[in-house]
Protein backbone atom coordinates (compact mmCIF):
# COMPACT_ATOMS: atom_id res chain seq x y z
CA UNK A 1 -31.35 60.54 12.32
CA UNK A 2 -28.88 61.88 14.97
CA UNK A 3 -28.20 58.29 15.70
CA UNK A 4 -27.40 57.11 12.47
CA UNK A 5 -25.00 60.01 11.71
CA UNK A 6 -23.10 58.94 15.17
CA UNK A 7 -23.02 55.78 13.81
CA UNK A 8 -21.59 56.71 10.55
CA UNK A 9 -18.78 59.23 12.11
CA UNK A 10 -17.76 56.59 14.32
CA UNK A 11 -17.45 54.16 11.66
CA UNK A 12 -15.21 56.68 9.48
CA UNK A 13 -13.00 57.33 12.74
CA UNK A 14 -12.27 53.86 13.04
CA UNK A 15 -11.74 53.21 9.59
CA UNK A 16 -9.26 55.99 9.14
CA UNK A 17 -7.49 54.63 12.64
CA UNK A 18 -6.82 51.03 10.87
CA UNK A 19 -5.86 52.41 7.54
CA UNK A 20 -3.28 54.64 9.24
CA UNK A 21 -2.24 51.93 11.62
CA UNK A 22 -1.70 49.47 8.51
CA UNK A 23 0.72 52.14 6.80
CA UNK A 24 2.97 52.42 9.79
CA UNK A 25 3.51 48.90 10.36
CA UNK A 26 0.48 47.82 12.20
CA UNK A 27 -0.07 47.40 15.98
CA UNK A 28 3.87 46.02 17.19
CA UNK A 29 5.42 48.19 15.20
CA UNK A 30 3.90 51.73 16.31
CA UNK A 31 3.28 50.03 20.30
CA UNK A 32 6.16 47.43 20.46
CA UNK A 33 5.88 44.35 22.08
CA UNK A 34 9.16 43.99 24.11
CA UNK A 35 10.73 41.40 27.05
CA UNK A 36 12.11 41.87 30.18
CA UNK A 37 15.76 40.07 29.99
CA UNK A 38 18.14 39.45 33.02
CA UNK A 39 21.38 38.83 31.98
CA UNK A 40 24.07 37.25 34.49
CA UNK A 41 27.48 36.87 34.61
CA UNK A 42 29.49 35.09 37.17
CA UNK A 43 33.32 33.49 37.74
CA UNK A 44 35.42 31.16 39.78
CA UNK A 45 37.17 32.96 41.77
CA UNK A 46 34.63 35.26 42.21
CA UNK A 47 34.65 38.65 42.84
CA UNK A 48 37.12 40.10 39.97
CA UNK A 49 36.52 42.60 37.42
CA UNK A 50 35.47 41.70 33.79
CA UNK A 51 34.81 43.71 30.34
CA UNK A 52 30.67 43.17 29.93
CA UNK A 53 29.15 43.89 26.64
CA UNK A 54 25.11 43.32 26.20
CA UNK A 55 22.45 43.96 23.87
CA UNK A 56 19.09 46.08 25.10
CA UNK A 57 16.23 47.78 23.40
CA UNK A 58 16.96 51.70 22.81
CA UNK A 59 13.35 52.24 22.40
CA UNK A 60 10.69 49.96 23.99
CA UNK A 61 7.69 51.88 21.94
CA UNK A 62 9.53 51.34 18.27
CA UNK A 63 10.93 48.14 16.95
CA UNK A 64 14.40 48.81 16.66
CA UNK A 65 17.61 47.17 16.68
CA UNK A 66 18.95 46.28 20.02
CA UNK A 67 22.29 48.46 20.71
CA UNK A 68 25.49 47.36 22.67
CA UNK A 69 26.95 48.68 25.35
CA UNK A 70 30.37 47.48 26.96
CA UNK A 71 31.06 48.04 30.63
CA UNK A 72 33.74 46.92 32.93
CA UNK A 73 32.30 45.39 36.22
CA UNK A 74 33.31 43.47 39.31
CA UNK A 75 31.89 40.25 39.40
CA UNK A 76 29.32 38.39 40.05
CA UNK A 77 26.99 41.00 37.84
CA UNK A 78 23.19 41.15 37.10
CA UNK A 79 21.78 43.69 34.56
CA UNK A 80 18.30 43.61 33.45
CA UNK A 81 16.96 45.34 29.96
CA UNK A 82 14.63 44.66 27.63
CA UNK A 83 14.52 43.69 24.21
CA UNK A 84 12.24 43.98 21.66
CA UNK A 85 10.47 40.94 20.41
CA UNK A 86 12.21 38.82 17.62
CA UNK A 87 15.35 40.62 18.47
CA UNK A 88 18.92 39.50 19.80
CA UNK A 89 19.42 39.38 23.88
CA UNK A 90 22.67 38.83 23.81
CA UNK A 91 25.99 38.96 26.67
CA UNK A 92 29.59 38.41 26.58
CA UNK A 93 32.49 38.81 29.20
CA UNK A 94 36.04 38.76 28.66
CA UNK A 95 38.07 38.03 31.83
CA UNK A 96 41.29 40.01 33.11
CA UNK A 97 43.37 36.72 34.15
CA UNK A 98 42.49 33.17 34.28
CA UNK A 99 38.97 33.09 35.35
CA UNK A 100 36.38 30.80 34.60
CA UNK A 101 33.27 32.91 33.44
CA UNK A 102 29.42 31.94 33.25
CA UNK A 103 26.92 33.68 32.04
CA UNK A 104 23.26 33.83 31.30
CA UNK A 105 19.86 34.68 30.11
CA UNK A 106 16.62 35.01 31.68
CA UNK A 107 13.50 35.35 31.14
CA UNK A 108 11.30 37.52 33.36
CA UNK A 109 14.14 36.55 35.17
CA UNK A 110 13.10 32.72 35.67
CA UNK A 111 13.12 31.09 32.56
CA UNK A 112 16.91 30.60 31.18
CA UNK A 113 17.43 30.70 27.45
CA UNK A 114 20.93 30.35 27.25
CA UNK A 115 23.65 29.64 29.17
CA UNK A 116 27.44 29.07 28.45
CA UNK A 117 30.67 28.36 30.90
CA UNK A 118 34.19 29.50 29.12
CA UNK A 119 37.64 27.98 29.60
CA UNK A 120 40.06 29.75 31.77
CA UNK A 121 40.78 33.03 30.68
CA UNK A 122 38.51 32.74 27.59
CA UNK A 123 35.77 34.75 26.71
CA UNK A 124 32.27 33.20 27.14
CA UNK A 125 29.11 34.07 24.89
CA UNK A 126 25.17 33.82 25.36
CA UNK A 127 22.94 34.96 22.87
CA UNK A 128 18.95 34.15 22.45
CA UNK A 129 16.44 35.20 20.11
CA UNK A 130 13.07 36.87 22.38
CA UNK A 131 9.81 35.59 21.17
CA UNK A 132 8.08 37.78 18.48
């Protein structure tokens, strides 16, 4: 008898966890599922100072929408963040002169999922959309 009421308390408790998990948005939403990005910028000549503006995760534990954050750095420059999954990873740089800029986005830094060269003096863009 002391078996079967085990049985049936444990089946309750594990009941009530799914329900609840199901009303908050199951499983990614209350744990998040997130990737680690490594964005990259670089220029010719190298070695000057840019305006960088990225995307990253504010929260890693709740799916949220990636902020931005704008930075002025010398160059070349290597940030990594992560970003939630189905979400923007995106970077930009804006040059201070005539620079050629490059930048790009990695996954676990080794995959690349986007990569762009600008003109001289011209902003350049990457953007990629993480798994979900």
């Amino acid at each position: 008898m002391k078996t079967l009421v085990v049985l049936v308390v444990l089946a309750v408790l594990g009941a009530g966890t799914v329900f609840l998990v199901n009303q908050f948005g199951g499983w990614t939403t209350l744990i998040g599922k997130a990737w680690a990005i490594t964005y990259e910028v670089t220029s010719q000549p190298a070695e000057t100072a840019v305006d960088v503006t990225y995307a990253e995760s504010p929260n890693t534990n709740r799916k949220e929408t990636p902020r931005s954050v704008t930075i002025s750095r010398p160059l070349p420059w290597t940030f990594e963040v992560v970003i939630n999954a189905g979400e923007k990873a995106q970077v930009s740089a804006t040059p201070k002169g005539d620079q050629v800029l490059t930048c790009r986005i990695l996954l676990d830094g080794i995959k690349e999922l986007a990569t762009a060269t600008g003109q001289p003096g011209q902003k350049v863009d990457c953007e990629a959309v993480t798994a979900t």
